[in-house]
PDB file of N, CA and C in Angstrom:
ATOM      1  N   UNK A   1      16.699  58.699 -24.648  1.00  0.00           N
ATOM      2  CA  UNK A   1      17.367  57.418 -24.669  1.00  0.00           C
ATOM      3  C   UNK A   1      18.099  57.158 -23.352  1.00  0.00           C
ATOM      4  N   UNK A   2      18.904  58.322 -22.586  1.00  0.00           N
ATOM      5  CA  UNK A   2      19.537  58.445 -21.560  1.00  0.00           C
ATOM      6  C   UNK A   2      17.822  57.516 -20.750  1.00  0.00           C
ATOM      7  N   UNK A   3      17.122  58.113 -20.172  1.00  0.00           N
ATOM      8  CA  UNK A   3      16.255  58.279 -19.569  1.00  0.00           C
ATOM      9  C   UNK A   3      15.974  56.496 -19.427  1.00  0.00           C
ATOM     10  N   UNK A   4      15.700  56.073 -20.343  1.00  0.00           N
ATOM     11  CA  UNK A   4      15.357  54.463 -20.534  1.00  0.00           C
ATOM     12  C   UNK A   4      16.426  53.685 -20.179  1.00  0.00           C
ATOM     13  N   UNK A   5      17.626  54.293 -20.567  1.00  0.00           N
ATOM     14  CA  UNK A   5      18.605  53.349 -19.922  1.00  0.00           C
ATOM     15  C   UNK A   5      18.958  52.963 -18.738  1.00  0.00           C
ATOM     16  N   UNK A   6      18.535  54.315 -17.594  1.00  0.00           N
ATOM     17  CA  UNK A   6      18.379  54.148 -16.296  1.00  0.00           C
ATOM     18  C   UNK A   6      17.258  54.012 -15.979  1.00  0.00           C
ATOM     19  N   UNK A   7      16.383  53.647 -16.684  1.00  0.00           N
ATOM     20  CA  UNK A   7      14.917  53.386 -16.318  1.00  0.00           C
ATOM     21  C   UNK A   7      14.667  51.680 -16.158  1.00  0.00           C
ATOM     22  N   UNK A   8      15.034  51.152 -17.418  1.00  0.00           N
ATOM     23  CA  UNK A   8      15.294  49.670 -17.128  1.00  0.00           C
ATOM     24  C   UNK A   8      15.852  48.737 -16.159  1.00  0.00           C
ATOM     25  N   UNK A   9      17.235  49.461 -16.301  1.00  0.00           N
ATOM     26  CA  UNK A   9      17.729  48.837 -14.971  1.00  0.00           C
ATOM     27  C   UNK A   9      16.733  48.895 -13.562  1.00  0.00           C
ATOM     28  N   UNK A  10      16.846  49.709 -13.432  1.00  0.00           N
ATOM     29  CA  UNK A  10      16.113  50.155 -12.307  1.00  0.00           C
ATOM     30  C   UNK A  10      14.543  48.736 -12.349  1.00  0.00           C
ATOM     31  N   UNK A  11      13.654  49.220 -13.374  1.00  0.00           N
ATOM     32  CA  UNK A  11      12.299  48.654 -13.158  1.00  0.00           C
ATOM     33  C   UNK A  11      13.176  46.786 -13.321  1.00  0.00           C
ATOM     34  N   UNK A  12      14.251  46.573 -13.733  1.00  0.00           N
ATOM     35  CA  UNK A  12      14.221  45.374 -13.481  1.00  0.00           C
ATOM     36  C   UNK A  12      14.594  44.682 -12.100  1.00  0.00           C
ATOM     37  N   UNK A  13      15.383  45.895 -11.385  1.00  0.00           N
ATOM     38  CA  UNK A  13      15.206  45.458  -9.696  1.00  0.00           C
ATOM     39  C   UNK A  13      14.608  45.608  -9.262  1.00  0.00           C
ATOM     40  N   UNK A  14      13.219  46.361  -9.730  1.00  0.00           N
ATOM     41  CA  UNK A  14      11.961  46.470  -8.500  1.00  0.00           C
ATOM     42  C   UNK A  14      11.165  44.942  -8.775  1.00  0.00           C
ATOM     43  N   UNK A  15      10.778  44.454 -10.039  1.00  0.00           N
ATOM     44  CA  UNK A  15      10.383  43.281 -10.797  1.00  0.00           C
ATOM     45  C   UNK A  15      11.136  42.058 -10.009  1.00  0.00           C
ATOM     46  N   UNK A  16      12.079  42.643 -10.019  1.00  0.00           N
ATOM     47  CA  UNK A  16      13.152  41.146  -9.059  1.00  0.00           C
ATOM     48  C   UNK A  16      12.969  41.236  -7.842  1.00  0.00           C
ATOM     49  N   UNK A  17      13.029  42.255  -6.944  1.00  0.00           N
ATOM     50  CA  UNK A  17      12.285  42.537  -5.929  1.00  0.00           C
ATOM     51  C   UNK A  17      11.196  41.901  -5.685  1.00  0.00           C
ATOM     52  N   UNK A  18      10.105  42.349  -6.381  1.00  0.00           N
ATOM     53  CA  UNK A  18       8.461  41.907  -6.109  1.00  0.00           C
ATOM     54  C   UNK A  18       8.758  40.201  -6.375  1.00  0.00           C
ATOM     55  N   UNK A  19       9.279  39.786  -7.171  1.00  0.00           N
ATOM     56  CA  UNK A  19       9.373  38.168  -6.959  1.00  0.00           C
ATOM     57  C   UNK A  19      10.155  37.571  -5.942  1.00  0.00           C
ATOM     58  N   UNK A  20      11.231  38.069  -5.619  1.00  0.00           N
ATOM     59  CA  UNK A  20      11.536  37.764  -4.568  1.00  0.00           C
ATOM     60  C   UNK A  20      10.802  37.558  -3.453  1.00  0.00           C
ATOM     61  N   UNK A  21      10.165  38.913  -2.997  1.00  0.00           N
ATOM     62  CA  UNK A  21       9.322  38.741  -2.004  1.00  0.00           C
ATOM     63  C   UNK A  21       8.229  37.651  -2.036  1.00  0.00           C
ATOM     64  N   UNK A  22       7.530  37.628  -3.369  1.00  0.00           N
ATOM     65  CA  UNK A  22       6.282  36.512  -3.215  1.00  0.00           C
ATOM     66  C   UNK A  22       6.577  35.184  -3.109  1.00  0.00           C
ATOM     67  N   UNK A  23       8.313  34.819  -3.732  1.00  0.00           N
ATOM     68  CA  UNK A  23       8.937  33.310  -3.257  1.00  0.00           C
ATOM     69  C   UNK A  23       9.184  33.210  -1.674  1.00  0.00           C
ATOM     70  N   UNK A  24       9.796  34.400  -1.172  1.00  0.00           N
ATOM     71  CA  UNK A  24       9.712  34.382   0.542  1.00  0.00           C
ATOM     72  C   UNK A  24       8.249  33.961   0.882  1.00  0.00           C
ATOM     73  N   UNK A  25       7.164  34.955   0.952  1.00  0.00           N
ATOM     74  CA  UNK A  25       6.094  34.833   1.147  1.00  0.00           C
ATOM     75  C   UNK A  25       5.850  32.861   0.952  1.00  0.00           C
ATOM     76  N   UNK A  26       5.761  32.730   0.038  1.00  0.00           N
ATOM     77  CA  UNK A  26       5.393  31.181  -0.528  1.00  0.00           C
ATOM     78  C   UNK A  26       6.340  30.059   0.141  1.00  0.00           C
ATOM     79  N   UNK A  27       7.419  30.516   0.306  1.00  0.00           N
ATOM     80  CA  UNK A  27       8.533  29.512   0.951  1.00  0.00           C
ATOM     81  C   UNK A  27       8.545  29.378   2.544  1.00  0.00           C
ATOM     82  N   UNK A  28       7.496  30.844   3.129  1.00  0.00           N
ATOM     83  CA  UNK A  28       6.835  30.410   4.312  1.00  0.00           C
ATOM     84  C   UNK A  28       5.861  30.083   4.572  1.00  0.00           C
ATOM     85  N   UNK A  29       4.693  29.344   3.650  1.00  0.00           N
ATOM     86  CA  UNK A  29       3.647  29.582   3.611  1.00  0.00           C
ATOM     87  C   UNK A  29       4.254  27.883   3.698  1.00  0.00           C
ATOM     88  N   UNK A  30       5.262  27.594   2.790  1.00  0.00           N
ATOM     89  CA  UNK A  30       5.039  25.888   2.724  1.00  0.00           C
ATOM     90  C   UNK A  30       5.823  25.840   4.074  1.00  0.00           C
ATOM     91  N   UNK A  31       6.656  26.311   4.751  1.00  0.00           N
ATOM     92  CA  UNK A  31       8.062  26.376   5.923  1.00  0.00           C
ATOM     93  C   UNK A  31       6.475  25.293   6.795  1.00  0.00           C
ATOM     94  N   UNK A  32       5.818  26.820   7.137  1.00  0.00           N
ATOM     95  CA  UNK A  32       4.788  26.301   8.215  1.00  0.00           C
ATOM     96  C   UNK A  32       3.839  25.101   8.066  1.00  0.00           C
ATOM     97  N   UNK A  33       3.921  24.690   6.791  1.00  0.00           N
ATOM     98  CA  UNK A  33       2.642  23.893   6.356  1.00  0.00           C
ATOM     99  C   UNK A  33       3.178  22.315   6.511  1.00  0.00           C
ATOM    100  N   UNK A  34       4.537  22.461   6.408  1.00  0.00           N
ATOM    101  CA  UNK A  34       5.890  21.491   6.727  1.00  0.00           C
ATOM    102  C   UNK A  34       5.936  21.445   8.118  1.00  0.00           C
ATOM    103  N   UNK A  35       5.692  22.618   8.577  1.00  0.00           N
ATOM    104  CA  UNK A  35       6.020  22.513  10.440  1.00  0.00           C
ATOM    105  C   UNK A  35       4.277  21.635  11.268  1.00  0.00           C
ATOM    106  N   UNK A  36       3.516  21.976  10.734  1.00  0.00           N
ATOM    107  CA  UNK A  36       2.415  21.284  10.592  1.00  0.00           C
ATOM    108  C   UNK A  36       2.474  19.700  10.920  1.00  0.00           C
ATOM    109  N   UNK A  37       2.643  19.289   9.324  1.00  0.00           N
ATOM    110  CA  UNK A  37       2.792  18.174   9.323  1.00  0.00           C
ATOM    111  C   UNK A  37       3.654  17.306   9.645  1.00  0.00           C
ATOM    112  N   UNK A  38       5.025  17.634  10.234  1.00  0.00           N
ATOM    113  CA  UNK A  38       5.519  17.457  10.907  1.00  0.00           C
ATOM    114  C   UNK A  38       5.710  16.923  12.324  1.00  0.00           C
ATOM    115  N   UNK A  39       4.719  17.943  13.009  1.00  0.00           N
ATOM    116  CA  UNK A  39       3.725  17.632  14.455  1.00  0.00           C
ATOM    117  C   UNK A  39       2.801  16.441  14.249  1.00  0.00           C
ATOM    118  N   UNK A  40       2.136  16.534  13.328  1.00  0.00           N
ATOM    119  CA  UNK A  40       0.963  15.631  13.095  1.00  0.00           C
ATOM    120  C   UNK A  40       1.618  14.120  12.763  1.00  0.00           C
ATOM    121  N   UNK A  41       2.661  13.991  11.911  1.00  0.00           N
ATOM    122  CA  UNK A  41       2.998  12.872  11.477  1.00  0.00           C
ATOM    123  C   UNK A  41       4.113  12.123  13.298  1.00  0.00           C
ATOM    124  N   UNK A  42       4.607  12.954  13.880  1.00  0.00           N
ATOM    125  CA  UNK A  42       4.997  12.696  14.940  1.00  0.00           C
ATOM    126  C   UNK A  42       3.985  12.453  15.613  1.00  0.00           C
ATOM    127  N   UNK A  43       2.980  12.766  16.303  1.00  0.00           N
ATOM    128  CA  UNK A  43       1.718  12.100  16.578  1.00  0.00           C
ATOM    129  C   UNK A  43       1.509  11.346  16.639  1.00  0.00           C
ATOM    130  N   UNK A  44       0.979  11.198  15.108  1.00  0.00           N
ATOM    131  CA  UNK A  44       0.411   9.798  14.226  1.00  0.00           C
ATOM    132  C   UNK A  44       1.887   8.525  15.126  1.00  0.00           C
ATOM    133  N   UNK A  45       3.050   8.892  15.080  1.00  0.00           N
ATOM    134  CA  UNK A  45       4.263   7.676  15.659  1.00  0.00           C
ATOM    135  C   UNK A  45       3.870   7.443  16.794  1.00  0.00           C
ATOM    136  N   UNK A  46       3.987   8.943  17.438  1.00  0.00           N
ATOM    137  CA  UNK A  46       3.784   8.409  18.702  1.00  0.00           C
ATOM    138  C   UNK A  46       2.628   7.838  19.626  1.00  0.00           C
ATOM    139  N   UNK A  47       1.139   7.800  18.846  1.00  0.00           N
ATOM    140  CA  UNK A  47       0.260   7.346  20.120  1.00  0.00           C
ATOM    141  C   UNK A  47      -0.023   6.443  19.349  1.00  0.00           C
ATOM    142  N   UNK A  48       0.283   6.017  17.773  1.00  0.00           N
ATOM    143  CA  UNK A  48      -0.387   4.404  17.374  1.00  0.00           C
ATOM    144  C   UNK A  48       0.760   3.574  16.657  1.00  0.00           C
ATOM    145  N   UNK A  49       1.749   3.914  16.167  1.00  0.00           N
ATOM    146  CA  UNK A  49       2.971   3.203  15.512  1.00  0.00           C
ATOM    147  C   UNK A  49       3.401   2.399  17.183  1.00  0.00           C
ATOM    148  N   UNK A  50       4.003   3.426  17.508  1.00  0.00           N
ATOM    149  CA  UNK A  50       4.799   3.180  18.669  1.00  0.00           C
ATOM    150  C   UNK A  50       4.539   1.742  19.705  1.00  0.00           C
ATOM    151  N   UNK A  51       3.056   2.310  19.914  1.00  0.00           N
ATOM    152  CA  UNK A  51       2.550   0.987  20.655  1.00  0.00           C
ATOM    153  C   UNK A  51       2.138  -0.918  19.915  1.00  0.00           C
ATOM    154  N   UNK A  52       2.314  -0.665  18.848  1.00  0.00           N
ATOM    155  CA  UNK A  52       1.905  -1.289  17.914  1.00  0.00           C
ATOM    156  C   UNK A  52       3.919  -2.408  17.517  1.00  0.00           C
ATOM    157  N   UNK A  53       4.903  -1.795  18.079  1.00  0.00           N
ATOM    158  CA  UNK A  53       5.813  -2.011  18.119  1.00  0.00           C
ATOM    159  C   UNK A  53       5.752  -3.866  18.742  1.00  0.00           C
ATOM    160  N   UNK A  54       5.981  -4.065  19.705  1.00  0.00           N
ATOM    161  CA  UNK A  54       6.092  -4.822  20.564  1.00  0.00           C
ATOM    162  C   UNK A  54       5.332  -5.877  19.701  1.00  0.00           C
ATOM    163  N   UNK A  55       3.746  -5.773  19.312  1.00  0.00           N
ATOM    164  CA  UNK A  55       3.145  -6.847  18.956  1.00  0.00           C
ATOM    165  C   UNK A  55       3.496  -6.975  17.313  1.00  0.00           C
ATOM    166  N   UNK A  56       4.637  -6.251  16.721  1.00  0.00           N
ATOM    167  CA  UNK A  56       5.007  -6.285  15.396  1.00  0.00           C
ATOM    168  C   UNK A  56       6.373  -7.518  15.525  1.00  0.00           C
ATOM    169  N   UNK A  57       6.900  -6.993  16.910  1.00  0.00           N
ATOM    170  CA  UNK A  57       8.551  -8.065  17.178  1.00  0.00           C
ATOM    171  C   UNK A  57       7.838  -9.562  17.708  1.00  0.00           C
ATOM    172  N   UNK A  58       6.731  -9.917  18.420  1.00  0.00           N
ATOM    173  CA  UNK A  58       6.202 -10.874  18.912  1.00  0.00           C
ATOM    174  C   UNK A  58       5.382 -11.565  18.025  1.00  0.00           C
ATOM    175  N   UNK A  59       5.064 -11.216  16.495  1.00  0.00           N
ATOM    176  CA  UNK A  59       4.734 -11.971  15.408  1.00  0.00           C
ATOM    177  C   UNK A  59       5.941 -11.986  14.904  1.00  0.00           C
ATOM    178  N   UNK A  60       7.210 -11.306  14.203  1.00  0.00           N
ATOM    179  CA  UNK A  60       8.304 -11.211  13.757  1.00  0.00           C
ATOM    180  C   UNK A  60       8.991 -12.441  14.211  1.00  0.00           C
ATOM    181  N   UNK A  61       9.380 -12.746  15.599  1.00  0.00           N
ATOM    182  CA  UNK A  61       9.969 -13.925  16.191  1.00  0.00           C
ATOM    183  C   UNK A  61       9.757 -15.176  15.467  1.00  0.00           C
ATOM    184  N   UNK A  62       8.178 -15.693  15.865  1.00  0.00           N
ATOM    185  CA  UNK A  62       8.175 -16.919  15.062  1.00  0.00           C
ATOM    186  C   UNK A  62       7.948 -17.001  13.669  1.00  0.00           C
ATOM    187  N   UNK A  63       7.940 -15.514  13.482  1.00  0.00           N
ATOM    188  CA  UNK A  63       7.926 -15.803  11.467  1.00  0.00           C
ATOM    189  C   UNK A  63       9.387 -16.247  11.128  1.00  0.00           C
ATOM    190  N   UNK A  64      10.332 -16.038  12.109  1.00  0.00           N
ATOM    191  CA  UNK A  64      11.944 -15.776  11.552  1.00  0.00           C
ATOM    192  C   UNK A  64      12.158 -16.970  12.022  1.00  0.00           C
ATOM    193  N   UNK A  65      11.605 -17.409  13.092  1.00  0.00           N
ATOM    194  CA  UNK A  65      11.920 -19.035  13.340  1.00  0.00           C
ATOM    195  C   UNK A  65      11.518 -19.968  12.170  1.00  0.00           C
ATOM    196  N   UNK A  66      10.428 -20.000  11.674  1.00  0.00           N
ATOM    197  CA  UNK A  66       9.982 -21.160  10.477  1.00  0.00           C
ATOM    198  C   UNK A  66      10.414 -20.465   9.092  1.00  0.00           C
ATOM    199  N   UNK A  67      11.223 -19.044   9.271  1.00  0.00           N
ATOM    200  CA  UNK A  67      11.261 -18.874   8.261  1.00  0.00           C
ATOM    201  C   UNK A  67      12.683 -19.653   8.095  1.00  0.00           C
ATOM    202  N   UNK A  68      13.417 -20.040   9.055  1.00  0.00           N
ATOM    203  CA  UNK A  68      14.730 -20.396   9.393  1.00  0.00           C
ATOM    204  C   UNK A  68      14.958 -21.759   9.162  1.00  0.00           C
ATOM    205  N   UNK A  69      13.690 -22.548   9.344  1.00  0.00           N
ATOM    206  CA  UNK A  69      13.525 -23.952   9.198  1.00  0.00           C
ATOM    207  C   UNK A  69      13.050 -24.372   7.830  1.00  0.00           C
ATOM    208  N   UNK A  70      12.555 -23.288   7.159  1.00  0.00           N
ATOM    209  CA  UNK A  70      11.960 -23.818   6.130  1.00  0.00           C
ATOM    210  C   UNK A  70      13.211 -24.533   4.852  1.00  0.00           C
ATOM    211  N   UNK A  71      14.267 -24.097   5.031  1.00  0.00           N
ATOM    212  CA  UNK A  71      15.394 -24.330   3.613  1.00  0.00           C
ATOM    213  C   UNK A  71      15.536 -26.101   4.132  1.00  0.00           C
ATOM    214  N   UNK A  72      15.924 -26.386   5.360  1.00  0.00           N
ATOM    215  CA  UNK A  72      15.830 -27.846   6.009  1.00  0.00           C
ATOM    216  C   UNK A  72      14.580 -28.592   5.252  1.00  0.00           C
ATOM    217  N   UNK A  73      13.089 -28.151   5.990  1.00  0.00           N
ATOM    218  CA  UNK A  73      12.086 -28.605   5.258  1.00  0.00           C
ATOM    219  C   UNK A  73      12.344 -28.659   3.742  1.00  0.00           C
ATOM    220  N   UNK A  74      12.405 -27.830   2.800  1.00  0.00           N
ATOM    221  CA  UNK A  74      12.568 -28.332   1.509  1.00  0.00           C
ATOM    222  C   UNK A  74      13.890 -29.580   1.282  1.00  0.00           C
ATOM    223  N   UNK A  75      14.834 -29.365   1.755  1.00  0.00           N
ATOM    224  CA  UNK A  75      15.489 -30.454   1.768  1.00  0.00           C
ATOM    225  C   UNK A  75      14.918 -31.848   1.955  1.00  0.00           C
ATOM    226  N   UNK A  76      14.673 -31.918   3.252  1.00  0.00           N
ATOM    227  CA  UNK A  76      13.993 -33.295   3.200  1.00  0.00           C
ATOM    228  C   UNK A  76      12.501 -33.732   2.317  1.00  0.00           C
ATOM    229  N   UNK A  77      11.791 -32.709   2.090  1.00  0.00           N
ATOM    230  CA  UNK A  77      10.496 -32.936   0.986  1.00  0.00           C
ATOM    231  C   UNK A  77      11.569 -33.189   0.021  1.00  0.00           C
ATOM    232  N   UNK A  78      12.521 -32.467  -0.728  1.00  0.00           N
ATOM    233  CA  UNK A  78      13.224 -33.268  -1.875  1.00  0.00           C
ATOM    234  C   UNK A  78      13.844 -34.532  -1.835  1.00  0.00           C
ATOM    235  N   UNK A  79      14.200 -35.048  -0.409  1.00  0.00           N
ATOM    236  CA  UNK A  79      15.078 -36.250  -0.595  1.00  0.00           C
ATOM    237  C   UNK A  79      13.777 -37.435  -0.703  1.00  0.00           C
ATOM    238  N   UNK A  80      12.452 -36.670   0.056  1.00  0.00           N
ATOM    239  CA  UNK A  80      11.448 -38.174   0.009  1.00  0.00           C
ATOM    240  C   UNK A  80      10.774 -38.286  -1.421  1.00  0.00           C
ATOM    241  N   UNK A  81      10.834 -37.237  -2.513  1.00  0.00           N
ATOM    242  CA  UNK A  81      10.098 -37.032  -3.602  1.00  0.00           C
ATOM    243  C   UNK A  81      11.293 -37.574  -4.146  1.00  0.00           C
ATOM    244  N   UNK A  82      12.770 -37.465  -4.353  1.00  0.00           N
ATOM    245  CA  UNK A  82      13.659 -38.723  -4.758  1.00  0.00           C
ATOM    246  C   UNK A  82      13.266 -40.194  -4.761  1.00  0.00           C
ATOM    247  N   UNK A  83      13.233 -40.366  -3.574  1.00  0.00           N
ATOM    248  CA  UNK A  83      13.387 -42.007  -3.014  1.00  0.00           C
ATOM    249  C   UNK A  83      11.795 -42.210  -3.805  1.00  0.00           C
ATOM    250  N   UNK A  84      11.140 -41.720  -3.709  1.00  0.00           N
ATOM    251  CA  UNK A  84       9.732 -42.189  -3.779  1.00  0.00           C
ATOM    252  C   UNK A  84       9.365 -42.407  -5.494  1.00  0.00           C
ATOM    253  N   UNK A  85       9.379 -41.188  -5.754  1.00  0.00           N
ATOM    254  CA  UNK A  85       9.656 -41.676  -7.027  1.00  0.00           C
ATOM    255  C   UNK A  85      10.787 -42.056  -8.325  1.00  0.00           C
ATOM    256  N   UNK A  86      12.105 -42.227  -7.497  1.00  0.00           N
ATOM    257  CA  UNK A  86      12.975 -43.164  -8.077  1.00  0.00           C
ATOM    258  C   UNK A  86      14.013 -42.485  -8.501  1.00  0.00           C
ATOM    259  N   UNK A  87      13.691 -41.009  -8.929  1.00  0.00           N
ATOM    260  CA  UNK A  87      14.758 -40.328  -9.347  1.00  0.00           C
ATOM    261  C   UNK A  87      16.063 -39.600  -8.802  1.00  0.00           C
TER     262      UNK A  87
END
C-alpha cells in the first residue's frame, strides 16, 4: 500500500510532464505558423493594399461630396412634390 502511494504521485507528474511538453511542442508549432502568416499577410499590405490606397481616397472624395449634397437634394425634391401636388 506504502508502495502505491508513492507510486501515484509520482506517475501523476511524469503524465503532467508528458502533457506539458506536447502543449509546448503544439504551442510552437502554432507560435511559427502565426509567425508565417504574419509575414505573408504583411506582404499581401504591402505590395497590393498599400498601393491601392490613393485610388481608394480619390473615389472617397467625390463620394463624400454628393454624399454631402444629397440631404439639400431631398429637400428641394420634397418642397417641388409639395407645391406640385398640393399638399
Amino acid at each position: 500500500m506504502t508502495i502505491l502511494s508513492i507510486l501515484e504521485p509520482v506517475l501523476l507528474v511524469v503524465i503532467l510532464a508528458i502533457a506539458l511538453f506536447q502543449v509546448q511542442k503544439r504551442l510552437n508549432t502554432i507560435s511559427n505558423g502565426l509567425g508565417t502568416l504574419g509575414f505573408a499577410l504583411e506582404t499581401v499590405e504591402h505590395q497590393h493594399l498599400r498601393p491601392l490606397r490613393k485610388l481608394v481616397d480619390d473615389i472617397n472624395g467625390p463620394l463624400n461630396t454628393i454624399n454631402a449634397t444629397l440631404p439639400g437634394i431631398a429637400a428641394k425634391a420634397a418642397l417641388v412634390v409639395r407645391k406640385a401636388g398640393g399638399k
